[in-house]
N, C-alpha and C. Protein backbone atom coordinates (compact mmCIF):
# COMPACT_ATOMS: atom_id res chain seq x y z
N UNK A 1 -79.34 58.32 -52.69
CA UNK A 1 -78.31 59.28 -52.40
C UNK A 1 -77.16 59.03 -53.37
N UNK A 2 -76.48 60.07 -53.82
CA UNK A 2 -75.08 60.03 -54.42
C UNK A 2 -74.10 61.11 -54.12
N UNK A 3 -73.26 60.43 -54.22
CA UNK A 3 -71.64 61.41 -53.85
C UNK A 3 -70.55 60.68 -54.80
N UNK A 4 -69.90 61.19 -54.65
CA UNK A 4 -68.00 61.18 -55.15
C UNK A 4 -66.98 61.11 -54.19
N UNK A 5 -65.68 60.59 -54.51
CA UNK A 5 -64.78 61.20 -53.83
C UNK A 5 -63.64 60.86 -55.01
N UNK A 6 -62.36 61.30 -54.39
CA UNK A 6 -61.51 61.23 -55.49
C UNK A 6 -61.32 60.29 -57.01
N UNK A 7 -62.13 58.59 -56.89
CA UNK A 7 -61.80 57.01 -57.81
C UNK A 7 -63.25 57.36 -58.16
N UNK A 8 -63.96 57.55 -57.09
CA UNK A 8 -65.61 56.93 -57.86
C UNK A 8 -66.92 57.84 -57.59
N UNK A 9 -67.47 57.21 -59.13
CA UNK A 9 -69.02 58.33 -58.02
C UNK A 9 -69.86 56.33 -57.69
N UNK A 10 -70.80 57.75 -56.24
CA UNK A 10 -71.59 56.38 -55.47
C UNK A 10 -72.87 56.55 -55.41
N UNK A 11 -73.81 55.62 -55.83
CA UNK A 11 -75.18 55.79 -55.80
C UNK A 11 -75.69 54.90 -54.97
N UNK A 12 -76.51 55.21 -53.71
CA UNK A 12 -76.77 54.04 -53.15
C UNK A 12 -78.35 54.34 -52.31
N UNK A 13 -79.22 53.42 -52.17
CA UNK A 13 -80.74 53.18 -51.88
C UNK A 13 -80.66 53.39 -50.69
N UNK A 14 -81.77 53.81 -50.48
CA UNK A 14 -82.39 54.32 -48.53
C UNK A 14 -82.89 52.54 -48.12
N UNK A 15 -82.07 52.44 -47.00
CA UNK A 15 -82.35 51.05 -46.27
C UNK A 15 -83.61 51.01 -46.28
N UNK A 16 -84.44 49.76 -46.35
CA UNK A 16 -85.44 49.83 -46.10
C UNK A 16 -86.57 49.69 -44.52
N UNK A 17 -84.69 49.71 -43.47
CA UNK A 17 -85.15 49.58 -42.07
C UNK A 17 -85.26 50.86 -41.36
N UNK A 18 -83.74 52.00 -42.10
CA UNK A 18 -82.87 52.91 -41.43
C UNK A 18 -84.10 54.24 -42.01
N UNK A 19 -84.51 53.78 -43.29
CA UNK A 19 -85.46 54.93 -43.79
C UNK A 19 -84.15 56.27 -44.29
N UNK A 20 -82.95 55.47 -44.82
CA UNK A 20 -81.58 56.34 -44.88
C UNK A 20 -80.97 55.22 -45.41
N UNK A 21 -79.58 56.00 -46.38
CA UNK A 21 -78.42 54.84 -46.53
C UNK A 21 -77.69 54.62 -45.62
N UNK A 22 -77.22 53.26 -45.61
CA UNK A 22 -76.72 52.89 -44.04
C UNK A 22 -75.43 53.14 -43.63
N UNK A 23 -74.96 53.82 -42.63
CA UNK A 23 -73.45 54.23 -42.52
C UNK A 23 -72.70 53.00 -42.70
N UNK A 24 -73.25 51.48 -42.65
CA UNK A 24 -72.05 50.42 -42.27
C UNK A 24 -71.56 50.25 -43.65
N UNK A 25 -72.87 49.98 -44.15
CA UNK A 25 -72.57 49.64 -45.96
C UNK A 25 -72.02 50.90 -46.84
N UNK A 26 -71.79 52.14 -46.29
CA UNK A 26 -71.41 53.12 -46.90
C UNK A 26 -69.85 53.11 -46.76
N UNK A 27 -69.27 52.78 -45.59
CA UNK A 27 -67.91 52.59 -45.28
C UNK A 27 -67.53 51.08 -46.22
N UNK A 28 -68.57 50.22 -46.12
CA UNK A 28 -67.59 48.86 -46.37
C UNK A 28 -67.47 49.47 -48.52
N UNK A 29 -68.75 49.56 -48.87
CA UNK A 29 -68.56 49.85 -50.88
C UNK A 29 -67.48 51.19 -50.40
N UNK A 30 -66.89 52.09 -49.69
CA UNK A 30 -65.74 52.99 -49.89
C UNK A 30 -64.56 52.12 -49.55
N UNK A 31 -64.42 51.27 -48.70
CA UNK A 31 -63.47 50.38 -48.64
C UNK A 31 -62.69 49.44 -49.66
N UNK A 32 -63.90 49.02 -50.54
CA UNK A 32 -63.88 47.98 -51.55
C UNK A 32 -63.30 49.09 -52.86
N UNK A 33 -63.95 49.90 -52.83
CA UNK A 33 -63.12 50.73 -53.84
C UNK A 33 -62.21 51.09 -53.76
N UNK A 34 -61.72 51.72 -52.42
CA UNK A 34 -59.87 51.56 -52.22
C UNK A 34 -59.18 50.66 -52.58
N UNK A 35 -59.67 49.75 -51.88
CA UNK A 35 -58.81 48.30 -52.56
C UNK A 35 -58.70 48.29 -54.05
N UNK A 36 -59.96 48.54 -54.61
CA UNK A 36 -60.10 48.46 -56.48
C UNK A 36 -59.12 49.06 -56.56
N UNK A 37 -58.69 50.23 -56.54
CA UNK A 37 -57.80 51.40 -56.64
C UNK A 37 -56.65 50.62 -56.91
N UNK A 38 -56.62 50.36 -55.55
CA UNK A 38 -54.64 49.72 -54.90
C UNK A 38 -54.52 48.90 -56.06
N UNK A 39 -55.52 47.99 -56.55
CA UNK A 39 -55.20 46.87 -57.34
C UNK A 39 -55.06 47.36 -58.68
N UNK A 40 -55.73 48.27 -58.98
CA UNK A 40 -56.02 47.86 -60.73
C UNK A 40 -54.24 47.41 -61.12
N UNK A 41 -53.45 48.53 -60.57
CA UNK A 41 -51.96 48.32 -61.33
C UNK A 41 -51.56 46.88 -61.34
N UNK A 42 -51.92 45.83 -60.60
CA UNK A 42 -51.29 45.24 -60.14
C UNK A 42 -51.76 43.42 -60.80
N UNK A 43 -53.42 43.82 -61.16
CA UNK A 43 -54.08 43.10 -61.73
C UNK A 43 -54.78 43.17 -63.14
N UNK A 44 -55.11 42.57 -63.73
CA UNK A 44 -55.74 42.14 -65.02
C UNK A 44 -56.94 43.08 -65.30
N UNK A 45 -57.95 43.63 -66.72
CA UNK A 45 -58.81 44.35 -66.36
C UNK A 45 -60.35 43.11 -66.07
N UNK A 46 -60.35 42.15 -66.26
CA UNK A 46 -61.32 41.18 -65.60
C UNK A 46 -60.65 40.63 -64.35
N UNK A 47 -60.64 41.28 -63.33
CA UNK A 47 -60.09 41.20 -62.04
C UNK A 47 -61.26 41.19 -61.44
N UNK A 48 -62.05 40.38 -60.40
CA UNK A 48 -63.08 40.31 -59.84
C UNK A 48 -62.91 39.77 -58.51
N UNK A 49 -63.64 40.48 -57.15
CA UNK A 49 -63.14 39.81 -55.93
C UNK A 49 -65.28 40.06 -55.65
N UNK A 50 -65.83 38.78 -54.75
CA UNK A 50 -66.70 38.31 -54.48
C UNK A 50 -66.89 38.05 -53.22
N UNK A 51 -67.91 38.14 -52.32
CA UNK A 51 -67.88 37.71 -51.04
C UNK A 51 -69.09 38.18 -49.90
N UNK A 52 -69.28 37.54 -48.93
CA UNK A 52 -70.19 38.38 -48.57
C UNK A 52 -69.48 38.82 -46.56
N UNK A 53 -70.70 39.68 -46.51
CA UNK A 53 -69.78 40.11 -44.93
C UNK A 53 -71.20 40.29 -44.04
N UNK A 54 -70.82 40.68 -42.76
CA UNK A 54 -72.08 41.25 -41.71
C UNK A 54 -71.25 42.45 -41.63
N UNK A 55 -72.19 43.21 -41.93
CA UNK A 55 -72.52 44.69 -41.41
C UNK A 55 -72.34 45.42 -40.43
N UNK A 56 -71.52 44.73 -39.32
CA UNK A 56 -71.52 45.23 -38.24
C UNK A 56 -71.77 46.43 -37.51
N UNK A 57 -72.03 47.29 -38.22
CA UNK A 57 -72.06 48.61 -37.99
C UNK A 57 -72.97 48.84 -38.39
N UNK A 58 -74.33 48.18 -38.39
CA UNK A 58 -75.57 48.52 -38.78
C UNK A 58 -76.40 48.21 -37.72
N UNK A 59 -77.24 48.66 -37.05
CA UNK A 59 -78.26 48.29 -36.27
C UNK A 59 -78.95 46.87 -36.07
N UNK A 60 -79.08 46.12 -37.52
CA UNK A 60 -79.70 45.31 -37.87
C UNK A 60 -78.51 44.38 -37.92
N UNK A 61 -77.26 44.50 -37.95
CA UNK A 61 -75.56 43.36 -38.35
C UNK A 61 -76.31 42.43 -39.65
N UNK A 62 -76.62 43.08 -40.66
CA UNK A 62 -77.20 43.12 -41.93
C UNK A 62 -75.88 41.67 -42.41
N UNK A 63 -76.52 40.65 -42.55
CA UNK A 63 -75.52 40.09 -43.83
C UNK A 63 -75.59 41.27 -45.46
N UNK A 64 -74.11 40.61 -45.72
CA UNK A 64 -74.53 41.37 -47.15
C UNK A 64 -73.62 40.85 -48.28
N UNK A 65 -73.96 40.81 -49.49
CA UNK A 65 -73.12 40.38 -50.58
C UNK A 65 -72.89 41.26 -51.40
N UNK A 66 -71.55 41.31 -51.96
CA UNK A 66 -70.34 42.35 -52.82
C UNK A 66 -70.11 41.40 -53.97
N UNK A 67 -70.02 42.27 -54.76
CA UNK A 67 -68.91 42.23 -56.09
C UNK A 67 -68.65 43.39 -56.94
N UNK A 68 -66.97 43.13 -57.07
CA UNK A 68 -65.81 44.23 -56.99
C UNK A 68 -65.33 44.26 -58.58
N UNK A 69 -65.39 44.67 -59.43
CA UNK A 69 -64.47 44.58 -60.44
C UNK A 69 -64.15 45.84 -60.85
N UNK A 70 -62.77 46.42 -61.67
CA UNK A 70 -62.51 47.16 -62.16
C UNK A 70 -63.68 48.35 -62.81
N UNK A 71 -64.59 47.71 -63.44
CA UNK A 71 -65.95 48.24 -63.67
C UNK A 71 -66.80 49.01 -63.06
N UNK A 72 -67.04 48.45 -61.63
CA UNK A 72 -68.53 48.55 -61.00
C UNK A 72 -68.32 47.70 -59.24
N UNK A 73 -68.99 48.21 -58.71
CA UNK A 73 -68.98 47.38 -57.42
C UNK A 73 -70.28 47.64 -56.88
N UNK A 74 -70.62 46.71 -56.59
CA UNK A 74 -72.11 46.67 -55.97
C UNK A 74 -71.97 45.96 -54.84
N UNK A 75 -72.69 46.39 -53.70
CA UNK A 75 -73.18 45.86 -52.50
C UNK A 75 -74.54 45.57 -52.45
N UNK A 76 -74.69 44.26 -51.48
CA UNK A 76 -76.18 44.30 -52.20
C UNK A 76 -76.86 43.78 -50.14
N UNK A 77 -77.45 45.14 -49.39
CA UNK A 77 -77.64 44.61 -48.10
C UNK A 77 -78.97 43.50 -47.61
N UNK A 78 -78.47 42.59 -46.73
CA UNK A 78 -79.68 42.26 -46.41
C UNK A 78 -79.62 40.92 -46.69
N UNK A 79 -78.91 40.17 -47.43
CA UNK A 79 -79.19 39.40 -48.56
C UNK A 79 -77.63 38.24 -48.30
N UNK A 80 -77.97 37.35 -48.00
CA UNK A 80 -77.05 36.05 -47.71
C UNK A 80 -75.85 35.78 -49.11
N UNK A 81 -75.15 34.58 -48.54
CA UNK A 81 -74.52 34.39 -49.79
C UNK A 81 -75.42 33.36 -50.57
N UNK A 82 -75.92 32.70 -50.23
CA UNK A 82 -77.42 31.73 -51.13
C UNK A 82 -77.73 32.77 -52.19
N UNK A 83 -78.32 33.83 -52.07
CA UNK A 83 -78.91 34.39 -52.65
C UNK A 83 -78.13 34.75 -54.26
N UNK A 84 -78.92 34.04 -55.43
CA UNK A 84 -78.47 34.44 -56.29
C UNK A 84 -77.91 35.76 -56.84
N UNK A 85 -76.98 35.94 -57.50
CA UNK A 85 -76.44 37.36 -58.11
C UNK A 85 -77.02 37.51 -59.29
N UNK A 86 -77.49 36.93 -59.83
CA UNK A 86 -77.85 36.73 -61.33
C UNK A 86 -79.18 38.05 -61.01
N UNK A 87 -79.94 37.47 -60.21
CA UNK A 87 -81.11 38.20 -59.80
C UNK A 87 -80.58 39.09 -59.06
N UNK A 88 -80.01 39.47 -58.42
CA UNK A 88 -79.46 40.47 -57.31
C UNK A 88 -79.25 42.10 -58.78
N UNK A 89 -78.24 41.57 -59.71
CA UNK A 89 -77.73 42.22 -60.67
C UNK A 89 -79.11 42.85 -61.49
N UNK A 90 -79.54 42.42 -61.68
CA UNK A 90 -80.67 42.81 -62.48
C UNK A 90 -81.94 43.45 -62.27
N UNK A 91 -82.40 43.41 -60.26
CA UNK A 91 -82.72 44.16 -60.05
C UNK A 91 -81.84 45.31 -59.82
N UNK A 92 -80.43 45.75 -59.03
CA UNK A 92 -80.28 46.94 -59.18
C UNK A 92 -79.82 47.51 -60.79
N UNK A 93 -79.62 46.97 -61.61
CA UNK A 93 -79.96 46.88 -63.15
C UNK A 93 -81.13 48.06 -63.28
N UNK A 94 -82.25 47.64 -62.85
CA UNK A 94 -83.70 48.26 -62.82
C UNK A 94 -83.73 49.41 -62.66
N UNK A 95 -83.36 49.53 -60.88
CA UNK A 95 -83.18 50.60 -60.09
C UNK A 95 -82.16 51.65 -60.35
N UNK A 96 -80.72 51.42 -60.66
CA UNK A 96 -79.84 52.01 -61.13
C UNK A 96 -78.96 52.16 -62.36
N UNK A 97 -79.34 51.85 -63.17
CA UNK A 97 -78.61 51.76 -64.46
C UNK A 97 -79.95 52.66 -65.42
N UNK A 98 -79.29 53.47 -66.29
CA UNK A 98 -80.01 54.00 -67.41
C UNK A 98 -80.31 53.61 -68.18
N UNK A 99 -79.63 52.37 -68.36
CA UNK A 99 -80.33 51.33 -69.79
C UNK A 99 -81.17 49.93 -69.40
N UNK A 100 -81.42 49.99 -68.11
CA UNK A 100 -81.86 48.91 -67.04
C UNK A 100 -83.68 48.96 -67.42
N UNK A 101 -83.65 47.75 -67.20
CA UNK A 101 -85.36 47.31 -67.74
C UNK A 101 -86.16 46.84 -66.79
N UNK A 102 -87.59 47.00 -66.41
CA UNK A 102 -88.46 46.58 -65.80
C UNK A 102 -87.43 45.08 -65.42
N UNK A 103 -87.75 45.20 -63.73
CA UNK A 103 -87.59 43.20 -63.14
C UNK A 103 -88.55 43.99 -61.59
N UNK A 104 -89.51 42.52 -61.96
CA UNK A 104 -90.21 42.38 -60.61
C UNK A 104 -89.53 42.23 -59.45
N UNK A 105 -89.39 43.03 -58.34
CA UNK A 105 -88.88 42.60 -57.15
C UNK A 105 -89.73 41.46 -56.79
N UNK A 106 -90.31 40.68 -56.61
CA UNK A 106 -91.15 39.42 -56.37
C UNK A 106 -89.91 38.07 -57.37
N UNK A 107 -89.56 38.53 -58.18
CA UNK A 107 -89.05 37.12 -58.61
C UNK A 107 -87.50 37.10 -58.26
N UNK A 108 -87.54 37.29 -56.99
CA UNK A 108 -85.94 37.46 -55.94
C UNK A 108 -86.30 36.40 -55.15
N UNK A 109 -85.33 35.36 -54.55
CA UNK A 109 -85.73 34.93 -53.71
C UNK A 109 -85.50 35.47 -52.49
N UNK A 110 -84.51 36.46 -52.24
CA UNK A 110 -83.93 37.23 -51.44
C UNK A 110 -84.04 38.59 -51.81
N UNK A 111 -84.91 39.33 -51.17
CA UNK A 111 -84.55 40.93 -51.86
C UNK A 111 -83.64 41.61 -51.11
N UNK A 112 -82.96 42.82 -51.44
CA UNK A 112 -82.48 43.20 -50.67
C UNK A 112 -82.94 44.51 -49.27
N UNK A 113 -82.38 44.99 -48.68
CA UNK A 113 -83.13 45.98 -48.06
C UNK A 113 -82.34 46.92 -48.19
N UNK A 114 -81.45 47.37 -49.00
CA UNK A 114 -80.69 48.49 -49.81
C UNK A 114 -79.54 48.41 -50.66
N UNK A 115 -78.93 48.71 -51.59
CA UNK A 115 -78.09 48.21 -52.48
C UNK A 115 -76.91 49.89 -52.79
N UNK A 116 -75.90 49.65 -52.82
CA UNK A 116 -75.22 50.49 -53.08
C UNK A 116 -74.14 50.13 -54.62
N UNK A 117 -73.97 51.21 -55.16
CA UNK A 117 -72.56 51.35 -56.38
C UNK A 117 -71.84 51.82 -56.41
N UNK A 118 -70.75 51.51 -56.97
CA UNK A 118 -69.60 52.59 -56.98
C UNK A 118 -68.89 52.57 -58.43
N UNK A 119 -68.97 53.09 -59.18
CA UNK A 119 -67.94 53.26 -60.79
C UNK A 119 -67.08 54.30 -60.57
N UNK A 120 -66.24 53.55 -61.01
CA UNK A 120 -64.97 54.52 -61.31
C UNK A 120 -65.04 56.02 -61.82
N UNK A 121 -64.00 56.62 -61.47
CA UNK A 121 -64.40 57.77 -61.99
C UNK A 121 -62.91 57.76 -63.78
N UNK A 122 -63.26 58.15 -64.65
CA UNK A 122 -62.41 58.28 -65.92
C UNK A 122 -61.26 59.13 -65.17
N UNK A 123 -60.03 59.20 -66.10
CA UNK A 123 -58.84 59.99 -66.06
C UNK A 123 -59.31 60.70 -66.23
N UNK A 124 -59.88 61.71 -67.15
CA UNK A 124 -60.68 62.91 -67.74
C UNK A 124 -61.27 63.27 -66.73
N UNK A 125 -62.42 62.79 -65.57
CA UNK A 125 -63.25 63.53 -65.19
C UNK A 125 -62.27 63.51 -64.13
N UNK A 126 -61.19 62.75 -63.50
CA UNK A 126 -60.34 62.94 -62.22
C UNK A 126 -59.67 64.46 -62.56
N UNK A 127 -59.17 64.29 -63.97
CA UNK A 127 -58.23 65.51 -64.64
C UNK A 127 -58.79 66.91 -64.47
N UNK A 128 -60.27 66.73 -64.82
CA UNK A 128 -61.19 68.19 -64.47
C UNK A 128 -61.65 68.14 -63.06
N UNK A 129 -62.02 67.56 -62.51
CA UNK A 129 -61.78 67.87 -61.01
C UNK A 129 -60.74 68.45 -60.48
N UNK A 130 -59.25 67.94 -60.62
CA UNK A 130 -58.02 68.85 -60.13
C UNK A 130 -58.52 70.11 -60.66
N UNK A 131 -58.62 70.41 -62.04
CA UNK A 131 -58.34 72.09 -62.85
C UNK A 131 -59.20 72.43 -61.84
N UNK A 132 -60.70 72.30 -61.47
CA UNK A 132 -61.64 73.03 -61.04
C UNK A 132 -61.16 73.45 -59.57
N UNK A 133 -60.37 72.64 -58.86
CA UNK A 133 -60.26 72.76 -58.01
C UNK A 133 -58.86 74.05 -57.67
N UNK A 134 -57.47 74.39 -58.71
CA UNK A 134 -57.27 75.21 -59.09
C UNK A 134 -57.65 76.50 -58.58
């Protein structure tokens, strides 16, 4: 699934429990991007916040691990804080990125059971959104 809203567009995987993207993890990556928002003025452009949370609002109270930067924010559900990022990154690398290369889901030690993104949206495309809206 993908959408927008005013900062970012969001691309994010059908749970692999819900058979859907999950409302909990959909609120917490819109949350994390507000915050991105609030901050950029305030912080550096290698500004990075890390962490992981439960899901509470998921059927399953999904652990899950985030990372936030000016760039990109990924949620990654399902998946402890043990669980490497190195590998986390590179499968949704695979799955979501256009320049992303074959990675076996098997060489995870943790896979996830859905992964969400969020990138910024440019001044430019915020700028043509207002006109269109006009």
């Amino acid at each position: 699934m993908m959408w927008t809203d005013t900062t970012h567009f969001y691309a994010a995987t059908d749970c692999k429990y819900l058979g859907k993207p999950c409302p909990a993890a959909e609120r917490m990556i819109a949350k994390l991007a507000e915050a991105m928002t609030k901050a950029k003025p305030l912080t550096q452009e290698d500004f990075e916040i890390t962490g992981t949370t439960a899901l509470d609002g998921c059927p399953r109270n999904c652990p899950a691990q985030f990372v936030a930067s000016h760039d990109r924010i990924r949620l990654f559900c399902g998946v402890g804080e043990d669980a490497p990022r190195e590998g986390l990154d590179r499968f949704a690398d695979a799955i979501l990125s256009r320049d992303g290369t074959g990675f076996a889901a098997s060489r995870l030690d943790a896979r996830p059971c859905a992964l969400m993104e969020a990138l910024p949206k440019s001044a430019e495309a915020r700028q043509a959104e207002q006109m269109m809206a006009l």
